[in-house]
C-alpha atoms as a PDB file:
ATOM      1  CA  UNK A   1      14.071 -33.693  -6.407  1.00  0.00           C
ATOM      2  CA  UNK A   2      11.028 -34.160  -4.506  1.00  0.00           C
ATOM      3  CA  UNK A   3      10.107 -38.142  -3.751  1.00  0.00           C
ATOM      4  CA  UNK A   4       6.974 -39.919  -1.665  1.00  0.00           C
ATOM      5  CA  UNK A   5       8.081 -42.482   0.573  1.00  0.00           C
ATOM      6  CA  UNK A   6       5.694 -45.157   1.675  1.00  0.00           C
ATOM      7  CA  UNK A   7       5.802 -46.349   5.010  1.00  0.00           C
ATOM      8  CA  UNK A   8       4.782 -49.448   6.298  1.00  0.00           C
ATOM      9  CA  UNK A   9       1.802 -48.519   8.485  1.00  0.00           C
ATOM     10  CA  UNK A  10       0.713 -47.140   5.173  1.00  0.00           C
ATOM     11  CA  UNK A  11       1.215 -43.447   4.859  1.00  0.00           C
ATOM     12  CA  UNK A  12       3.079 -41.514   3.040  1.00  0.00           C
ATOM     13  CA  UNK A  13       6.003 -38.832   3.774  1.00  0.00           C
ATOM     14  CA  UNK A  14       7.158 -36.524   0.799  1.00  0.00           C
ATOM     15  CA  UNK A  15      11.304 -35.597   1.004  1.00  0.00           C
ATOM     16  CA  UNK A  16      13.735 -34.039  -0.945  1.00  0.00           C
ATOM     17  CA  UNK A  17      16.958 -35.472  -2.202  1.00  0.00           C
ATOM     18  CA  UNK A  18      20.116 -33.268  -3.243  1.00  0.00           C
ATOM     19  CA  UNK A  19      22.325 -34.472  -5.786  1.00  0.00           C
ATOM     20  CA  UNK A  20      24.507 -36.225  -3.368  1.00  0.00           C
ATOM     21  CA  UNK A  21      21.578 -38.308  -2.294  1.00  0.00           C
ATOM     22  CA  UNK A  22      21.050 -36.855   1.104  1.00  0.00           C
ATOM     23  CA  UNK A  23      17.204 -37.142   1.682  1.00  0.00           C
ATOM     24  CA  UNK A  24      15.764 -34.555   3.500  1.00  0.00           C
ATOM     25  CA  UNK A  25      12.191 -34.069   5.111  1.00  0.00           C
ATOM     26  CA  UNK A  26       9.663 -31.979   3.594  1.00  0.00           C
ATOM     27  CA  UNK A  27       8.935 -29.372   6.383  1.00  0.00           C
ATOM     28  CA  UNK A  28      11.705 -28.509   9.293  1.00  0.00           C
ATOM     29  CA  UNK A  29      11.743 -27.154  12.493  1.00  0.00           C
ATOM     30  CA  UNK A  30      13.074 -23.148  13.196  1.00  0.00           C
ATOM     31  CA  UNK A  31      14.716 -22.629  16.588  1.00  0.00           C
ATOM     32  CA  UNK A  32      15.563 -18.916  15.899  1.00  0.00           C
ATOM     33  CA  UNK A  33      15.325 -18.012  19.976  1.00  0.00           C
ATOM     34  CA  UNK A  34      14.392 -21.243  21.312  1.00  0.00           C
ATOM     35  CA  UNK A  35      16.871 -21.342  24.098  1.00  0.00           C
ATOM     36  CA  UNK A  36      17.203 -22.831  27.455  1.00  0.00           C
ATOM     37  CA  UNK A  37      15.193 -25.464  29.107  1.00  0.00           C
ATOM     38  CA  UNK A  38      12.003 -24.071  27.272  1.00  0.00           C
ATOM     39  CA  UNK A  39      13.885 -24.567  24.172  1.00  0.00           C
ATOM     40  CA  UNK A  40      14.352 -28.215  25.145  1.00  0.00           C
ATOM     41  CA  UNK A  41      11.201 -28.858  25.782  1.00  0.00           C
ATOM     42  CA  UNK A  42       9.840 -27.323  22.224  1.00  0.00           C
ATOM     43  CA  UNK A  43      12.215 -29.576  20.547  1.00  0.00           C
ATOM     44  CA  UNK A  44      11.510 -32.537  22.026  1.00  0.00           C
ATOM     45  CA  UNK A  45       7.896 -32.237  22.047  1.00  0.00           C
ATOM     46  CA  UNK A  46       8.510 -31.182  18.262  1.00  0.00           C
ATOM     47  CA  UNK A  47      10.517 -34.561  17.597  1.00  0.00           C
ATOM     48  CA  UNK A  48       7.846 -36.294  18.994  1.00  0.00           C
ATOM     49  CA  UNK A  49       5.363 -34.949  16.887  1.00  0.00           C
ATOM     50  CA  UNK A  50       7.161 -36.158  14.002  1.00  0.00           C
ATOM     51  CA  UNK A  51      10.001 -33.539  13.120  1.00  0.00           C
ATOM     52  CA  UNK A  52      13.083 -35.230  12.000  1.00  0.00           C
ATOM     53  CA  UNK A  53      14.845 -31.842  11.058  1.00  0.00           C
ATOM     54  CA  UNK A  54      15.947 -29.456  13.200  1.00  0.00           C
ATOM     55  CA  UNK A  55      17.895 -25.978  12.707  1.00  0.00           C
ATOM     56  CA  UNK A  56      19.914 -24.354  14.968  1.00  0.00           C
ATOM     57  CA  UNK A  57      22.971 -21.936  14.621  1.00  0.00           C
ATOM     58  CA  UNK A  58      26.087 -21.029  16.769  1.00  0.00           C
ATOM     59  CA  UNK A  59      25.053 -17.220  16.390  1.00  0.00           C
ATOM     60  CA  UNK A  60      21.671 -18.670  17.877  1.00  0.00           C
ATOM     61  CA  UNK A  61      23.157 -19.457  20.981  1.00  0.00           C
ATOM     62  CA  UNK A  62      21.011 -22.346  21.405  1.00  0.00           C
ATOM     63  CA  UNK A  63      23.207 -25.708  20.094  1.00  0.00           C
ATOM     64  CA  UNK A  64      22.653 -27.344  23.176  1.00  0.00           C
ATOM     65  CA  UNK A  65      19.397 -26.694  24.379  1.00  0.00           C
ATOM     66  CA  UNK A  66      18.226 -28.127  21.184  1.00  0.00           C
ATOM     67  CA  UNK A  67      20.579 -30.822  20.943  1.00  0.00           C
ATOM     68  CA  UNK A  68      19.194 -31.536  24.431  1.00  0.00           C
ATOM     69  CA  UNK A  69      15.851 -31.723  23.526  1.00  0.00           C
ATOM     70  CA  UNK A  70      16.749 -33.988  20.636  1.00  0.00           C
ATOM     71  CA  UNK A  71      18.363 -36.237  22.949  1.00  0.00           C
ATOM     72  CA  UNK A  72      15.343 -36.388  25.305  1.00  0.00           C
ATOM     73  CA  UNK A  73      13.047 -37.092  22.797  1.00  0.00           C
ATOM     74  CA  UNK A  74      11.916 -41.039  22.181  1.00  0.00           C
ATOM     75  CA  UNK A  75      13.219 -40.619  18.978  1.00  0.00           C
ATOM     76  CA  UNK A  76      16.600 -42.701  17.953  1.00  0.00           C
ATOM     77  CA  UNK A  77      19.726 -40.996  16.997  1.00  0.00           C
ATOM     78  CA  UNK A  78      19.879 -42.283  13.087  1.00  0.00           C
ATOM     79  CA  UNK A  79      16.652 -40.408  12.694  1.00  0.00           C
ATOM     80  CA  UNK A  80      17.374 -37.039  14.205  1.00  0.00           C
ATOM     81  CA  UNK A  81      19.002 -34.578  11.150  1.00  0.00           C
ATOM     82  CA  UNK A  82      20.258 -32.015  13.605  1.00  0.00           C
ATOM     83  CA  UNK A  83      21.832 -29.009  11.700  1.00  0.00           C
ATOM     84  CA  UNK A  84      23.938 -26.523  12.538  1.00  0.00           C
ATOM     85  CA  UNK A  85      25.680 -23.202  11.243  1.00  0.00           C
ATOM     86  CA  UNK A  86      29.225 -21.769  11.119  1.00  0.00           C
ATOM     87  CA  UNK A  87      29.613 -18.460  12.321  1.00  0.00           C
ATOM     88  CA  UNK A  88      30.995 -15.637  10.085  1.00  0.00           C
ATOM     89  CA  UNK A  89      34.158 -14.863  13.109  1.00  0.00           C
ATOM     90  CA  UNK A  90      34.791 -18.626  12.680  1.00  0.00           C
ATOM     91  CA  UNK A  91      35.632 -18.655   8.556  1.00  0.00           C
ATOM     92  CA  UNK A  92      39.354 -18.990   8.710  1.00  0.00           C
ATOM     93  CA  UNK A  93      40.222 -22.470   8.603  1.00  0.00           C
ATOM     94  CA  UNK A  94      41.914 -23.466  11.287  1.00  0.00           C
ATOM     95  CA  UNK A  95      39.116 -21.077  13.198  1.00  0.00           C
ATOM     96  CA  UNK A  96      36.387 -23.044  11.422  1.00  0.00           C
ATOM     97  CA  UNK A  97      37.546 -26.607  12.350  1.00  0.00           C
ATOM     98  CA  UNK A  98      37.755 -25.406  16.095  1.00  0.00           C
ATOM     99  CA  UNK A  99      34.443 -24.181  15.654  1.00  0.00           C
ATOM    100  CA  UNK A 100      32.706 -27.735  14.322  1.00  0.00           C
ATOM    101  CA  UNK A 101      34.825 -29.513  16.811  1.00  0.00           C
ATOM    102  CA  UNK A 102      32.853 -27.619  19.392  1.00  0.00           C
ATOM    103  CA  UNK A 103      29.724 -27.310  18.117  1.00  0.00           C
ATOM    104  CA  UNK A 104      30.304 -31.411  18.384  1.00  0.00           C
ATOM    105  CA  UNK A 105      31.057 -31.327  21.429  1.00  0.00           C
ATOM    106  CA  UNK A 106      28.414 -29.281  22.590  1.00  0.00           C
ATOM    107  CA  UNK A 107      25.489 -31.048  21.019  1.00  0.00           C
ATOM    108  CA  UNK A 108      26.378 -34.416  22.653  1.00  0.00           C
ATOM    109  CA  UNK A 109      25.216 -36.177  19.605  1.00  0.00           C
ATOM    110  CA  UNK A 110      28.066 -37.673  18.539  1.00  0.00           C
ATOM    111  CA  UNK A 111      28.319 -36.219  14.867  1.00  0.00           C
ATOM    112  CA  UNK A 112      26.430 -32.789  13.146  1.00  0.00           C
ATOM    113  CA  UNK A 113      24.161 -34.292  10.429  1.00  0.00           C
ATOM    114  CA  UNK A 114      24.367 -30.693   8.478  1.00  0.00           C
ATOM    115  CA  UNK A 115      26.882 -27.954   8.720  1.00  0.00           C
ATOM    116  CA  UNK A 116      26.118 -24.773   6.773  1.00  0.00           C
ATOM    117  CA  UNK A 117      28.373 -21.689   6.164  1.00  0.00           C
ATOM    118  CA  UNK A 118      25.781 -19.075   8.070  1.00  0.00           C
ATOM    119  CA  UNK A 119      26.896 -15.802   5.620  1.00  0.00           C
ATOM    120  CA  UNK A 120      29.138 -15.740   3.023  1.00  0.00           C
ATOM    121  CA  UNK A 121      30.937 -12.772   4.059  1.00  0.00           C
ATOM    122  CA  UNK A 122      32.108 -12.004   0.859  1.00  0.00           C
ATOM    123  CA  UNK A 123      34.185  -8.848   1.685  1.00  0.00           C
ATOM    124  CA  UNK A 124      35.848 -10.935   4.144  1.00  0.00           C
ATOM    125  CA  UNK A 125      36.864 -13.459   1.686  1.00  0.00           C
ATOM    126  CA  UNK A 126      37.627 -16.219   3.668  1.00  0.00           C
ATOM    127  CA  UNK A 127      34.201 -18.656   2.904  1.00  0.00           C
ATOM    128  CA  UNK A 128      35.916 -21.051   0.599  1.00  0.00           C
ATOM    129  CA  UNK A 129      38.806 -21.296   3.651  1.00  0.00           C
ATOM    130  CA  UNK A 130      35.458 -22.226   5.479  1.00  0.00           C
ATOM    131  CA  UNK A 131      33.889 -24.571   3.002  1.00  0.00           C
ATOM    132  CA  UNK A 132      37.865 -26.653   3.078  1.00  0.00           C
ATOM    133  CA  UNK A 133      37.398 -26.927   6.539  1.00  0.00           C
ATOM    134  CA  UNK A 134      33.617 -28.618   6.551  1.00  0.00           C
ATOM    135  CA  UNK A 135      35.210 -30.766   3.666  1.00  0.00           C
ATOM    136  CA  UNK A 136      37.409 -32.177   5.828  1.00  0.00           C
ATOM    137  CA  UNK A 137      35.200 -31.979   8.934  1.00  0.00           C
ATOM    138  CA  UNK A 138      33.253 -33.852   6.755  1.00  0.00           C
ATOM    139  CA  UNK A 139      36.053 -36.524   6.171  1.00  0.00           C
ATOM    140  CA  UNK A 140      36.826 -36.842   9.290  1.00  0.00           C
ATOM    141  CA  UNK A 141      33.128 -37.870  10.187  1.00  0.00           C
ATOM    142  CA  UNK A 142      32.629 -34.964  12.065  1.00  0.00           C
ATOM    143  CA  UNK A 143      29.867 -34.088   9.482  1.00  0.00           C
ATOM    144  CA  UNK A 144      27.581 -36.020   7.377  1.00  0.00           C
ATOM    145  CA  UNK A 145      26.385 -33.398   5.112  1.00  0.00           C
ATOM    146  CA  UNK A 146      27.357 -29.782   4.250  1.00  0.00           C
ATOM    147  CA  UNK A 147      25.883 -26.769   2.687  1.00  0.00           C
ATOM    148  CA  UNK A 148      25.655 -23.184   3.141  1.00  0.00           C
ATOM    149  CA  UNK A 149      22.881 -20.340   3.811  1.00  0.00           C
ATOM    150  CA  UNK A 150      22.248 -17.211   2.178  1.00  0.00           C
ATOM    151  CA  UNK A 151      24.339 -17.989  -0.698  1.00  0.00           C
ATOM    152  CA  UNK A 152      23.689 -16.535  -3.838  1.00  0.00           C
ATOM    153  CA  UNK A 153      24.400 -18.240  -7.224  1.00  0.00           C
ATOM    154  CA  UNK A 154      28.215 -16.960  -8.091  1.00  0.00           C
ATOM    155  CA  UNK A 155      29.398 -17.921  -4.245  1.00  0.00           C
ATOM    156  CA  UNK A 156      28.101 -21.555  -5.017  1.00  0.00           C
ATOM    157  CA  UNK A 157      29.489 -21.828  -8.441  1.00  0.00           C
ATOM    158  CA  UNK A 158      32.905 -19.975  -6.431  1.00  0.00           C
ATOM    159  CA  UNK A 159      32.661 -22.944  -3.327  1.00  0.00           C
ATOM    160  CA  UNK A 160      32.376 -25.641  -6.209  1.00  0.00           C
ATOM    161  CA  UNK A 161      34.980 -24.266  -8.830  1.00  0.00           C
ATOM    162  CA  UNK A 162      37.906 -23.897  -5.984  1.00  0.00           C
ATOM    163  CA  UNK A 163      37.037 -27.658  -4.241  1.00  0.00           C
ATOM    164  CA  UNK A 164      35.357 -28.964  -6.527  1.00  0.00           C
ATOM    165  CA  UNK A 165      32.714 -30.017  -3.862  1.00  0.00           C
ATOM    166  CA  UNK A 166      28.629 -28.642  -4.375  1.00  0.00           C
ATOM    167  CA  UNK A 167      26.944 -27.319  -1.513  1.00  0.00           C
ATOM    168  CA  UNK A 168      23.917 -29.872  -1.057  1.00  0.00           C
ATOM    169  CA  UNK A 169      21.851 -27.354   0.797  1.00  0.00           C
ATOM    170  CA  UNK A 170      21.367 -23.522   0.795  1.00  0.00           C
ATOM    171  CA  UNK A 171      19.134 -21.854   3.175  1.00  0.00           C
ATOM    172  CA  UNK A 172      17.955 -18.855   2.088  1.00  0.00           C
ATOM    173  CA  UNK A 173      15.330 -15.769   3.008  1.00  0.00           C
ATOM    174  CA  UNK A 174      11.898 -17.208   0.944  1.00  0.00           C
ATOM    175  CA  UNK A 175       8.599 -16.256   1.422  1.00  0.00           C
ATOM    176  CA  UNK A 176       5.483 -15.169  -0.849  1.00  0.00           C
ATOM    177  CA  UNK A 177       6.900 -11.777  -0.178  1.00  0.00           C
ATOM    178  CA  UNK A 178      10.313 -12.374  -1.149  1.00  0.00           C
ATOM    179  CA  UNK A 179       9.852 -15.802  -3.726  1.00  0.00           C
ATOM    180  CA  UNK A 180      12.952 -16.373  -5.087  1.00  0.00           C
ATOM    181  CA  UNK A 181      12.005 -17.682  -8.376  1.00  0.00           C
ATOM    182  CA  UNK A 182      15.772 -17.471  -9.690  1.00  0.00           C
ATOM    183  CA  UNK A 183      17.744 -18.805  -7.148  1.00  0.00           C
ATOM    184  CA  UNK A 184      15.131 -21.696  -6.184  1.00  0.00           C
ATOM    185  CA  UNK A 185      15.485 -22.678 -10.514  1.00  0.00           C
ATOM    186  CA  UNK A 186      19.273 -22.444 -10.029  1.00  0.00           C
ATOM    187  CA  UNK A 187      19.119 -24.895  -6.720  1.00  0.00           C
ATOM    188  CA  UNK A 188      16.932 -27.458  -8.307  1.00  0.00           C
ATOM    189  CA  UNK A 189      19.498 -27.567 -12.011  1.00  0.00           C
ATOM    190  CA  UNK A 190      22.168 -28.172  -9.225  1.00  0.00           C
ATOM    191  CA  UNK A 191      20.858 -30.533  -7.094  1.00  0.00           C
ATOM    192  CA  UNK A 192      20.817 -28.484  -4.391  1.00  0.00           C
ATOM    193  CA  UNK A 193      17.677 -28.388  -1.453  1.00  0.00           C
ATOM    194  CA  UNK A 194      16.720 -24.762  -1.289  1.00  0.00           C
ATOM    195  CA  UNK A 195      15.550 -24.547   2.577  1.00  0.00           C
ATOM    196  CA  UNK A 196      13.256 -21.258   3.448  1.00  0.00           C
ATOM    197  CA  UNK A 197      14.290 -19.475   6.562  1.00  0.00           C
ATOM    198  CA  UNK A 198      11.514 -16.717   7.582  1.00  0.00           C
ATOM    199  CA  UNK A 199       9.147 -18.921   5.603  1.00  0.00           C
ATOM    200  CA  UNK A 200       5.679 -17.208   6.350  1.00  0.00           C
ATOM    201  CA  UNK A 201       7.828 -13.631   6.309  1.00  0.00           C
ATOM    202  CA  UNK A 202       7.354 -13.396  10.328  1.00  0.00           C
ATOM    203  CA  UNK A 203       3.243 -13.575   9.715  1.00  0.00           C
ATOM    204  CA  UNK A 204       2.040 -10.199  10.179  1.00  0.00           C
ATOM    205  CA  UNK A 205       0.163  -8.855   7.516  1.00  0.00           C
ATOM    206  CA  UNK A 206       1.221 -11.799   5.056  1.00  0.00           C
ATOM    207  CA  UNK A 207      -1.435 -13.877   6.560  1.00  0.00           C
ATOM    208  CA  UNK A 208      -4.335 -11.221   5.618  1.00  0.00           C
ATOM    209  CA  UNK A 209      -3.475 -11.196   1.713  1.00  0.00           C
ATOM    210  CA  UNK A 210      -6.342 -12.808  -0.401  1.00  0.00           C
ATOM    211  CA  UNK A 211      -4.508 -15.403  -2.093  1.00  0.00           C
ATOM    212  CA  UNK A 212      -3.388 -16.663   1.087  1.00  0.00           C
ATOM    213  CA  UNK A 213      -6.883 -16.423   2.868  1.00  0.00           C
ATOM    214  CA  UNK A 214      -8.692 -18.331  -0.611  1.00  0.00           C
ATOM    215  CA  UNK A 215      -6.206 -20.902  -0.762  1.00  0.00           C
ATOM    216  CA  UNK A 216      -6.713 -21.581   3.122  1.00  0.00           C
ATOM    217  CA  UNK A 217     -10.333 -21.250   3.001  1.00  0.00           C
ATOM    218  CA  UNK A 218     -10.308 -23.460  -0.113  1.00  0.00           C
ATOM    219  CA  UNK A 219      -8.675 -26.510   1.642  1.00  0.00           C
ATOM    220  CA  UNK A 220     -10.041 -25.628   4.795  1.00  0.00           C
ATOM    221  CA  UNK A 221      -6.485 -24.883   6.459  1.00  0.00           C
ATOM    222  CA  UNK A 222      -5.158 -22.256   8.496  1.00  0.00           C
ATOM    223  CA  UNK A 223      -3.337 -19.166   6.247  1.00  0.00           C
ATOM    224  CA  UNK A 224       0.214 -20.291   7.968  1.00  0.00           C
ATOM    225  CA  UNK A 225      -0.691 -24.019   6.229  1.00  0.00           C
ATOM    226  CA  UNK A 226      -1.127 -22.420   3.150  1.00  0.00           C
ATOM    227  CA  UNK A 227       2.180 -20.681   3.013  1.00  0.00           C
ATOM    228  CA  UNK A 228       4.241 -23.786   4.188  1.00  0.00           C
ATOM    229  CA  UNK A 229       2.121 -26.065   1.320  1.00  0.00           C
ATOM    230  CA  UNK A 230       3.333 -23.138  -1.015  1.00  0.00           C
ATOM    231  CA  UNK A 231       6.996 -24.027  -0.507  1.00  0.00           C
ATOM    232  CA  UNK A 232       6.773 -27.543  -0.399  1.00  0.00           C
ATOM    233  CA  UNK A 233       4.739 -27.666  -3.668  1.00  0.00           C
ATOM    234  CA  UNK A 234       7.143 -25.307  -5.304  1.00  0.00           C
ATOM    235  CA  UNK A 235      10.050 -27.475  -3.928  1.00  0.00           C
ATOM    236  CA  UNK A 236      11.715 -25.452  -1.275  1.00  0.00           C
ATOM    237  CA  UNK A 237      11.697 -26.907   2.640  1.00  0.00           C
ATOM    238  CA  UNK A 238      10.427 -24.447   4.779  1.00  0.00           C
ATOM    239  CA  UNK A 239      11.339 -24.142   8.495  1.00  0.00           C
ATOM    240  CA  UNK A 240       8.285 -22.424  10.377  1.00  0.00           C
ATOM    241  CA  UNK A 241       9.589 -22.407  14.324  1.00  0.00           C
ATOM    242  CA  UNK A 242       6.984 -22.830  16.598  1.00  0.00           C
ATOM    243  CA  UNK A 243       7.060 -23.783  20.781  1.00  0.00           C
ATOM    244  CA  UNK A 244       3.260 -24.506  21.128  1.00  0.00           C
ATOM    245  CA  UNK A 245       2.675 -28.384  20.584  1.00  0.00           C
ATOM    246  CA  UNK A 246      -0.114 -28.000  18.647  1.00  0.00           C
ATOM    247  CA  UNK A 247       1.071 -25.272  16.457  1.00  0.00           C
ATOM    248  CA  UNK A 248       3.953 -27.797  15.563  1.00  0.00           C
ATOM    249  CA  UNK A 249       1.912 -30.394  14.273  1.00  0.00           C
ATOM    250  CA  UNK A 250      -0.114 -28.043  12.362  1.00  0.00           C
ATOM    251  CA  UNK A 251       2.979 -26.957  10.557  1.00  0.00           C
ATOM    252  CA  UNK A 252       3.963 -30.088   9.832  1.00  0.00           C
ATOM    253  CA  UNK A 253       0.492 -31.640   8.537  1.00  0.00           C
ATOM    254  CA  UNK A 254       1.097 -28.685   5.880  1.00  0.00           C
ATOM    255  CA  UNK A 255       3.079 -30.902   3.936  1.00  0.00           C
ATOM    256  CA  UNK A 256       0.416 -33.077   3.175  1.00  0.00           C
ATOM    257  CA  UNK A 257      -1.879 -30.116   1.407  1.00  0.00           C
ATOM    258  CA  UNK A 258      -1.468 -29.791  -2.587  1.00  0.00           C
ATOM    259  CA  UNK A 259      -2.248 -26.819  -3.592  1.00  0.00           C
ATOM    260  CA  UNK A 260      -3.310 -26.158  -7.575  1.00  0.00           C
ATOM    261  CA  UNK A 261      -0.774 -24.295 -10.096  1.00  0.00           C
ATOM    262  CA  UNK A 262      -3.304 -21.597 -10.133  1.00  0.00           C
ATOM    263  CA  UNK A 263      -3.280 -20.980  -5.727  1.00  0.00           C
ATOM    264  CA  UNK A 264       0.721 -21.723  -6.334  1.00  0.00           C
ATOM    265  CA  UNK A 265       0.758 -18.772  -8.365  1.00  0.00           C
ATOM    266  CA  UNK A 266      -1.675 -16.416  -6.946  1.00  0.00           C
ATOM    267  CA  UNK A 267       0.199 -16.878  -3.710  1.00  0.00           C
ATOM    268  CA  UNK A 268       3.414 -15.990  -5.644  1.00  0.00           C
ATOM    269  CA  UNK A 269       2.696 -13.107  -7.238  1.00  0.00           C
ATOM    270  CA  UNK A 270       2.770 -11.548  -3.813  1.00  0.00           C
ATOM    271  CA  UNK A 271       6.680 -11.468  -4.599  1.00  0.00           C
ATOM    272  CA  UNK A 272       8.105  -8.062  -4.934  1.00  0.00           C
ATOM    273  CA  UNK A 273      11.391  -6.804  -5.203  1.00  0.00           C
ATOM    274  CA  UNK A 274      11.980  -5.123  -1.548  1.00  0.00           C
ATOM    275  CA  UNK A 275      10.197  -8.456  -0.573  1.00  0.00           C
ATOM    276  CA  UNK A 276      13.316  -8.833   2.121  1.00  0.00           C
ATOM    277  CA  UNK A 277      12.141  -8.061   5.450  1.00  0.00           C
ATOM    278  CA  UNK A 278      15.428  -6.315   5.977  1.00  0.00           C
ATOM    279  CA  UNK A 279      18.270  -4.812   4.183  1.00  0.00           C
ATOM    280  CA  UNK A 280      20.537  -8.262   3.916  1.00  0.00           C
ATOM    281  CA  UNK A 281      21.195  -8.849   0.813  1.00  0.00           C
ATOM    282  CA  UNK A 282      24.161 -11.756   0.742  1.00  0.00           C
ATOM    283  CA  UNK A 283      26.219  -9.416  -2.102  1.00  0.00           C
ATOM    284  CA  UNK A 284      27.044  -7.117   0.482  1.00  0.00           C
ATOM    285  CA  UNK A 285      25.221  -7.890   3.818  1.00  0.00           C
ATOM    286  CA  UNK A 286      27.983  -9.836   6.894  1.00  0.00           C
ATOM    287  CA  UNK A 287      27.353 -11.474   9.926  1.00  0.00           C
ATOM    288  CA  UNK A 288      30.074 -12.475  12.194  1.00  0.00           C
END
């Protein structure tokens, strides 16, 4: 569910709510190869731009350079939503709780405001072992929220049917090449925030395509607004990952442009079915 908050200095900031009531941000921040010192530094300037969500991944290798930059950052703890992701080596449970417990460790923060299962592995057969273990991570206030990425629908409905716990996110490949009309429809009857990981498709020649170049002419916004108001309007929080300060806030002011059903689906029917940039499709495709 999408919601406007109004803030007392008078503007407004549009989040999404799962059906557990965690309330995320609109637009995220990508740290896909942000490591190091320079990593650091992106995040913190990001945070100080006005980022409040940030992604990271063990299999990124980067926890603590952008925990680190979170921590720098003027911004207070209860603000930051600092996410993380369980590796696919790390799904056994006693594996998996190791695994968090480190990942706490590492960040210095305290807590991990979002966990998510990174692959579901599914000839491996061990992601609802994983999803027990966040559970109790969870209860043990190691956690605050959990989810998964790259789900698709029967591996949620699995995760929910065995525990009896819903994901409340599920990060998954979206872009106007690759739209994901059914599984976004499925996320939003659950409750669940769909976030978009490759969200403008790694540019290229995405950002030449007429709809794209209209709508951004139209509103007089860059093409890469234009594909992160596309998500927003349709729902989904995209996580464009960006190093350059002013870059950052141009991603983020994208939440604020409303596109028109018609640019919303002109941009969509760009969607085709080998939309993926690669060949990792979640029935079959690991990652450990």
């Amino acid at each position: 569910m999408q919601t406007y908050i109004t803030h007392a200095e008078g503007h407004c900031t549009l989040t999404l709510t799962a059906h557990t009531g965690l309330t995320l941000p609109a637009i995220g921040l990508g740290t896909y190869g942000l490591r190091g010192f320079a990593g650091s530094d992106a995040v913190r300037t990001a945070m100080e731009t006005g980022y409040r969500l940030v992604d990271s991944a063990f299999n990124y290798e980067n926890e603590a350079a952008i925990a680190v930059g979170c921590r720098a950052s003027s911004v207070d703890r209860s603000e930051v939503l600092f996410t993380t992701k369980l590796a696919g080596r790390h799904h056994a449970y006693d594996k998996a709780t190791t695994a968090v417990e480190e990942s706490v460790l590492r960040s210095g923060l305290g807590h991990l405001d979002l966990v998510l299962i990174h692959w579901p592995n599914p000839s491996q057969g061990l992601f609802v072992e994983a999803w027990k273990a966040l559970i109790d991570a969870r209860e043990r206030g190691l956690i605050r929220h959990i989810g998964v990425s790259n789900f698709l629908p029967e591996h949620l409905e699995t995760l929910e049917e065995e525990t009896g716990v819903r994901p409340e996110v599920n990060q998954i490949e979206l872009h106007p090449y690759f739209a994901q009309e059914d599984a976004l429809a499925f996320h939003t009857e659950k409750g669940i925030i769909t976030q978009a990981w490759s969200p403008i498709g790694r540019a290229g020649s995405l950002l030449d395509e007429a709809p794209i170049v209209d709508t951004a002419a139209a509103h007089g916004i860059t093409p890469t607004q234009a594909v992160l108001a596309w998500h927003v309007r349709r729902g989904a929080l995209p996580l464009p990952k960006s190093a350059d300060a002013k870059r950052q806030a141009e991603n983020l002011a994208a939440a604020e442009v409303v596109l028109t059903d018609d640019e919303v689906a002109a941009i969509s029917s760009l969607s085709r079915i080998d939309g993926r940039r690669r060949n990792q499709d979640p029935a079959v495709y690991e990652e450990f």
